[in-house]
Protein backbone atom coordinates (compact mmCIF):
# COMPACT_ATOMS: atom_id res chain seq x y z
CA UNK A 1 101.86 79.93 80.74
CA UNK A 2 100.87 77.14 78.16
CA UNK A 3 104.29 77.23 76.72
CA UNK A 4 106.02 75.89 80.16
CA UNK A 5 106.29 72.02 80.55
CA UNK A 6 104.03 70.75 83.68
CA UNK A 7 106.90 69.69 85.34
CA UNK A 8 108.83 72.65 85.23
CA UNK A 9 110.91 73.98 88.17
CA UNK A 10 109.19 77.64 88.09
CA UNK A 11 105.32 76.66 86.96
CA UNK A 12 103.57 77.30 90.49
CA UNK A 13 106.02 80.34 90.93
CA UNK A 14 105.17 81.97 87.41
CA UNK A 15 101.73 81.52 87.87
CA UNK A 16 101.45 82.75 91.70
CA UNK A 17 102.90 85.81 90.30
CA UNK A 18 100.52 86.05 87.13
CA UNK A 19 97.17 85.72 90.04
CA UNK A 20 98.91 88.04 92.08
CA UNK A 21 99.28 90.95 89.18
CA UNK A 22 95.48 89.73 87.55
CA UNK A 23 94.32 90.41 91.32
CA UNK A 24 96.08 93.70 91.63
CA UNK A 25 94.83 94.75 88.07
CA UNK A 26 91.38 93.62 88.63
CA UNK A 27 90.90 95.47 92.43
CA UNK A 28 92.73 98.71 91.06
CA UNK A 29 89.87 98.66 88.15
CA UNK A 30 87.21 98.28 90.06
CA UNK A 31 88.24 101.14 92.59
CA UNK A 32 88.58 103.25 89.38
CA UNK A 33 84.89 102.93 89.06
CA UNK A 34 84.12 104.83 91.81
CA UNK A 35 86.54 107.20 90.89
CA UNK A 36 84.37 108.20 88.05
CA UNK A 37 80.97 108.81 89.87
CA UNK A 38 83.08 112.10 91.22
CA UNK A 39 82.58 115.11 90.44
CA UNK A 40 86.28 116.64 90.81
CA UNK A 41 87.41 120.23 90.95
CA UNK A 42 87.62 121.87 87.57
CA UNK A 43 91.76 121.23 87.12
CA UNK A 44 92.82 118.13 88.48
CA UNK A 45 94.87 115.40 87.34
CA UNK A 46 95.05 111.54 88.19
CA UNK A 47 97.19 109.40 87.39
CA UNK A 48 97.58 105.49 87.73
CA UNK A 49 100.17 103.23 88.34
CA UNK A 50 102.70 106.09 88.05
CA UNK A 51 106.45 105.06 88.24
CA UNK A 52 108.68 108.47 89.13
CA UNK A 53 112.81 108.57 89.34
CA UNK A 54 112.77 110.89 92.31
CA UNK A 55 116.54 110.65 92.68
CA UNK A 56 119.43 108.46 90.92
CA UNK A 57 118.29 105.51 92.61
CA UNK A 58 115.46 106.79 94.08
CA UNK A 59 111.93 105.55 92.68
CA UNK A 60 107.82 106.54 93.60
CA UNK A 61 105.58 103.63 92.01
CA UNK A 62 102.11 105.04 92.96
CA UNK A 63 98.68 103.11 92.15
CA UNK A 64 96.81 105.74 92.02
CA UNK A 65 97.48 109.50 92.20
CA UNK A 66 94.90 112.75 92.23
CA UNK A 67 96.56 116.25 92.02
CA UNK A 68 94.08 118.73 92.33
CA UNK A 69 94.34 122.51 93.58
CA UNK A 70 93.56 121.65 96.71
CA UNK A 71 95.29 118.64 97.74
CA UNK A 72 97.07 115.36 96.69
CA UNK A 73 96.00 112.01 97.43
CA UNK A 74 98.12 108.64 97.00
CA UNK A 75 96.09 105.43 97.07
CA UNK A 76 97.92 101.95 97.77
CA UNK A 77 94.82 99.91 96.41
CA UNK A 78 94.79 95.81 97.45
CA UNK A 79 93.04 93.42 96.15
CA UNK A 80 92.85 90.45 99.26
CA UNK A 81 90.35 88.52 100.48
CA UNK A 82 90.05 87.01 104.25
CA UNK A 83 90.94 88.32 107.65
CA UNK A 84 94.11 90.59 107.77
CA UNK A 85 96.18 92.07 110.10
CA UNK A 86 98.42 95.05 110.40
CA UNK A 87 101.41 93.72 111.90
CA UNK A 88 103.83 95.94 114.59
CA UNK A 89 106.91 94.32 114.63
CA UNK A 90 108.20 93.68 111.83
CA UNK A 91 105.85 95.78 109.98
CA UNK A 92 103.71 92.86 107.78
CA UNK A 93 100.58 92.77 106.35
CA UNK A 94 99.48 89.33 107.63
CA UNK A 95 96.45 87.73 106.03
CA UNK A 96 94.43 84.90 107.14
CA UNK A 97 92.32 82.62 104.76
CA UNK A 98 90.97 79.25 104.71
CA UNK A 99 93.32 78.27 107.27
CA UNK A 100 96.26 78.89 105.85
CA UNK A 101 98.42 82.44 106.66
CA UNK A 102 100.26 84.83 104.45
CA UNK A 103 102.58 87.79 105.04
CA UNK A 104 103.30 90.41 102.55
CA UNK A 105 105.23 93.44 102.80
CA UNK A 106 103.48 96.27 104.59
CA UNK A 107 101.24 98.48 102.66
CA UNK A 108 101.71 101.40 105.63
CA UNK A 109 105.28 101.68 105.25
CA UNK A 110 105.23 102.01 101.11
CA UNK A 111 102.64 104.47 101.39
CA UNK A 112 104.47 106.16 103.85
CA UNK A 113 108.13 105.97 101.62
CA UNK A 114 105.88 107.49 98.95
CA UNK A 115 104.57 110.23 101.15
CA UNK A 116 108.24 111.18 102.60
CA UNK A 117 109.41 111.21 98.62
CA UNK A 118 106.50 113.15 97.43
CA UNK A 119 106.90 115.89 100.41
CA UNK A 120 110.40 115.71 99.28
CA UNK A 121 110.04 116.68 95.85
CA UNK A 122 107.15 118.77 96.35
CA UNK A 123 109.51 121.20 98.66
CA UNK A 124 111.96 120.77 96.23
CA UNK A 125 109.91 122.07 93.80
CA UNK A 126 108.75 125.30 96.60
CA UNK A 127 104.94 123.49 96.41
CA UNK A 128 102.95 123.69 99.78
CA UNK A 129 100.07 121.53 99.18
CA UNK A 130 98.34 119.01 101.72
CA UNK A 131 99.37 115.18 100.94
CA UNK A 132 96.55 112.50 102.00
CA UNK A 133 97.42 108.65 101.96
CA UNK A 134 95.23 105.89 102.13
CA UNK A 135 94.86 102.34 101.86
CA UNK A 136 92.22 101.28 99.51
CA UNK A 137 90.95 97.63 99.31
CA UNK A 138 88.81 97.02 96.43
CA UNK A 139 86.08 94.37 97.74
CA UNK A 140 84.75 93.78 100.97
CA UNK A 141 85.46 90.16 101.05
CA UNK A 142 88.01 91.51 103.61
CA UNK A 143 87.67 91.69 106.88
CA UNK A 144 90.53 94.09 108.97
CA UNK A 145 91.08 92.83 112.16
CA UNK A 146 93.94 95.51 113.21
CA UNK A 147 94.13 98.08 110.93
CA UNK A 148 96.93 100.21 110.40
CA UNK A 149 98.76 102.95 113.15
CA UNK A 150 99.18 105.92 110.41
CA UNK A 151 97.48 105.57 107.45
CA UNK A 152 93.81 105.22 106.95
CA UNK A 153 91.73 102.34 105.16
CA UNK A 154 88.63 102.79 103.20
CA UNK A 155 86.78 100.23 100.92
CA UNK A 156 86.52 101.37 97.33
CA UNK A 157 82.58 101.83 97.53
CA UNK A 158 83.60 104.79 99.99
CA UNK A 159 85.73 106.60 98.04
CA UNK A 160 83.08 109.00 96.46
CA UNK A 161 82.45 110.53 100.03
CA UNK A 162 85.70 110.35 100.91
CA UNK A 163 87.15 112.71 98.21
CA UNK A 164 83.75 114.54 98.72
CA UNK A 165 84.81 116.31 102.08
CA UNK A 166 88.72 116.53 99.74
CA UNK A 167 86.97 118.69 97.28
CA UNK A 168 85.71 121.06 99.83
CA UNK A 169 88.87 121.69 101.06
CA UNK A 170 90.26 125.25 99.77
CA UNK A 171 92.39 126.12 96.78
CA UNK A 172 96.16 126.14 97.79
């Protein structure tokens, strides 16, 4: 960023985009810590910010992903601060802060492409094993004012008991 002229066309752009991915990297990070306070079934795998071909021009980009013997788990993990909203129609994430309002594109419905590709490749592949999605956000400097219809939220700090009552769950 110290290379670009202040009066360039694309400086405000450029460095939106460079918070934005900081943000993402720092709240993804800091869910991770909680991650390691569990005490996970013997073999089990996760996996972070995995990008998948799952067809020609078919793609999974998953934050974070936990394969164990008894179930899967995809976390979407967000990073926002202020009051946010779950938007019907269109499906946005709409977030509220100081005044001012952003949209972004709707966490539910990439979780939810992820899930569909994942059960697809997973019967592909003649694996029956439960799938659980959630939305994590990282910091509680958020406050949800209408969640979402099909997936569930947690806060990072609650992902210990969370995968807890996962790890009880029978080997498939």
């Amino acid at each position: 960023m110290h290379r670009f002229p202040l009066n360039h066309p694309y400086l405000q752009e450029f460095t939106s985009k460079i918070k934005a991915i900081t943000a993402g990297y720092i709240g993804e990070s800091y869910s991770d810590r909680f991650l390691q306070q569990i005490d996970f079934p013997k073999n089990h795998a996760i996996f972070k910010d995995l990008y998948v071909q799952t067809g020609s021009e078919s793609f999974l980009q998953i934050d974070t992903l936990i394969v164990t013997q008894k179930y899967i788990a995809i976390f979407e993990i967000k990073n926002i601060k202020g009051k946010i909203y779950f938007q019907k129609n269109p499906k946005q994430l709409v977030r509220e802060l100081n005044g001012i309002t952003t949209t972004y594109k709707c966490p539910e419905q990439q979780i939810l492409r992820h899930y569909m590709k994942l059960q697809k490749l997973l019967l592909h592949l003649k694996i029956d094993i439960p799938i659980h999605n959630q939305i994590i956000f990282a910091y509680s400097s958020i406050h949800v004012m209408e969640p979402p219809e099909k997936v569930p939220v947690l806060m990072a700090c609650d992902l210990p008991n969370h995968l807890h009552k996962l790890n009880q769950l029978p080997d498939v």
